[in-house]
Protein backbone atom coordinates (compact mmCIF):
# COMPACT_ATOMS: atom_id res chain seq x y z
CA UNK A 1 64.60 79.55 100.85
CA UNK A 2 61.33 78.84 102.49
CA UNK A 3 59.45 81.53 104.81
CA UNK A 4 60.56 79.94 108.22
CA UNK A 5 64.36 81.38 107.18
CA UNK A 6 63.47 84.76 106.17
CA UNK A 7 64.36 87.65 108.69
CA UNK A 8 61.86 90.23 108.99
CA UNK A 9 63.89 92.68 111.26
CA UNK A 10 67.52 92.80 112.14
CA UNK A 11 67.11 92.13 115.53
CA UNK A 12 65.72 88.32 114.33
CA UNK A 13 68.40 87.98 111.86
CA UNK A 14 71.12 89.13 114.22
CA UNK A 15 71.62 86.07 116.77
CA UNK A 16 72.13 83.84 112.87
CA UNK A 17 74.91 86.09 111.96
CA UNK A 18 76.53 85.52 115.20
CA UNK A 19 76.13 82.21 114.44
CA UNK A 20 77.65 82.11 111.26
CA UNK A 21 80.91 83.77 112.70
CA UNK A 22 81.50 81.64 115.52
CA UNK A 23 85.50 80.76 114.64
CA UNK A 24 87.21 83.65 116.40
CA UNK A 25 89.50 83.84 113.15
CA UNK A 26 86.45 84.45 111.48
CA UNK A 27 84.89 87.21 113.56
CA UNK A 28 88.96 88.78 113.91
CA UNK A 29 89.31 89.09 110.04
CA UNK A 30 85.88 90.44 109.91
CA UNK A 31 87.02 92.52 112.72
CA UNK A 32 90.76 93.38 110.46
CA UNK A 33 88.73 94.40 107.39
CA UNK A 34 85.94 96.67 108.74
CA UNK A 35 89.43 98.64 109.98
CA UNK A 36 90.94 98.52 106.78
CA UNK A 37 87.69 99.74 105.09
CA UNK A 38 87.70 102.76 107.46
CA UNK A 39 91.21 103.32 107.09
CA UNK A 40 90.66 103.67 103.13
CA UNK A 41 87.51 106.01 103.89
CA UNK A 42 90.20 108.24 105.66
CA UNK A 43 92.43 108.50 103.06
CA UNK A 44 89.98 108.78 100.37
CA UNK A 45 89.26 111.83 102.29
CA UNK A 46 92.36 113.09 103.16
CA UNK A 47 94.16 112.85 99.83
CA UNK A 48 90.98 114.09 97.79
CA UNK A 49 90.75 110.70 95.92
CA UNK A 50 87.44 109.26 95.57
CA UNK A 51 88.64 106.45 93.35
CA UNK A 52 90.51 104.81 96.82
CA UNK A 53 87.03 103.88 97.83
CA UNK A 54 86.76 101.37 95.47
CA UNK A 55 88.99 99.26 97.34
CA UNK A 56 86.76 99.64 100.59
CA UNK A 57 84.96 96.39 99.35
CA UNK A 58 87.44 95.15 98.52
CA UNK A 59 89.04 95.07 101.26
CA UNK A 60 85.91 94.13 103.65
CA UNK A 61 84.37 91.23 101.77
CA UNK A 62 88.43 90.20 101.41
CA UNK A 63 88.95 89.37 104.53
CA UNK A 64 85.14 88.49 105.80
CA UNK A 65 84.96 85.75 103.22
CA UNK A 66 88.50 84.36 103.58
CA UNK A 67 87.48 83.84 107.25
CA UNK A 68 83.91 81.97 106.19
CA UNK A 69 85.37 80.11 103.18
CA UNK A 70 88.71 78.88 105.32
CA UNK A 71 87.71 79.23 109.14
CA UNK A 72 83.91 78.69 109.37
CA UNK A 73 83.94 76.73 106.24
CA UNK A 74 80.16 78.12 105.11
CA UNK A 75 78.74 80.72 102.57
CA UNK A 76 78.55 84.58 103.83
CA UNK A 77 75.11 85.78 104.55
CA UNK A 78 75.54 88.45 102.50
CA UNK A 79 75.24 86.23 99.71
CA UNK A 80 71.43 85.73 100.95
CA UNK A 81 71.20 89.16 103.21
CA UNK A 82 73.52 91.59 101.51
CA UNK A 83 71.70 94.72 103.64
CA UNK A 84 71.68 92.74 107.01
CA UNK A 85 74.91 91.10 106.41
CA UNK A 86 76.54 94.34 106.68
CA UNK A 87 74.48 96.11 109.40
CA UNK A 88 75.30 92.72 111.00
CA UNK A 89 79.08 93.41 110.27
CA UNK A 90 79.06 97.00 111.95
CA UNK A 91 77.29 96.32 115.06
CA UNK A 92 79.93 93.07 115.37
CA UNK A 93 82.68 95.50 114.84
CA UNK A 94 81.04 97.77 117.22
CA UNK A 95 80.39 95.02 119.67
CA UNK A 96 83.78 93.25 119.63
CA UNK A 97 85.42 97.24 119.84
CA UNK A 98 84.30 97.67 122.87
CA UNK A 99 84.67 94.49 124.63
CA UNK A 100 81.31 93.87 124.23
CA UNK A 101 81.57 90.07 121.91
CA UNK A 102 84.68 88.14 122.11
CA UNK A 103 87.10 88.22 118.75
């Protein structure tokens, strides 16, 4: 990857990962599995198992990469930006949650 792609701060690498999840089925299965992977947080918590968060990944990258390999038909950032890629994920979530981007 040459030095014109790299992404020195979030906020530059931010408007790309938009970009990437353009297909709303995309960004909505991104959207489904950050819920499930807070849902499994919950009950990791509140049945005392630890162990249940190793499906949290699962469970995200599941359903992110079902909706970039199927829907946007291209390769998840994450694969090139694992740290961004998933503060990218959260503040989508976050955005879309409260009306804020369009699922």
């Amino acid at each position: 990857m040459d030095d014109a792609r790299r992404y020195r701060t979030f906020r530059d690498f931010y408007p790309f990962y938009l970009s990437e999840h353009s297909h709303p089925v995309c960004r909505r299965l991104h959207f489904v599995g950050s819920w499930g992977v807070l849902g499994i947080v919950v009950a990791a918590i509140a049945l005392g198992n630890p162990w249940l968060l190793l499906l949290a990944p699962v469970c995200g990258y599941g359903f992110a990469w079902v909706g970039h390999f199927v829907f946007e038909k291209n390769r998840p950032a994450t694969f090139q930006y694992p740290l961004y890629s998933l503060m990218g994920d959260w503040v989508m979530f976050f955005e879309i949650l409260t009306g804020r981007l369009r699922a």
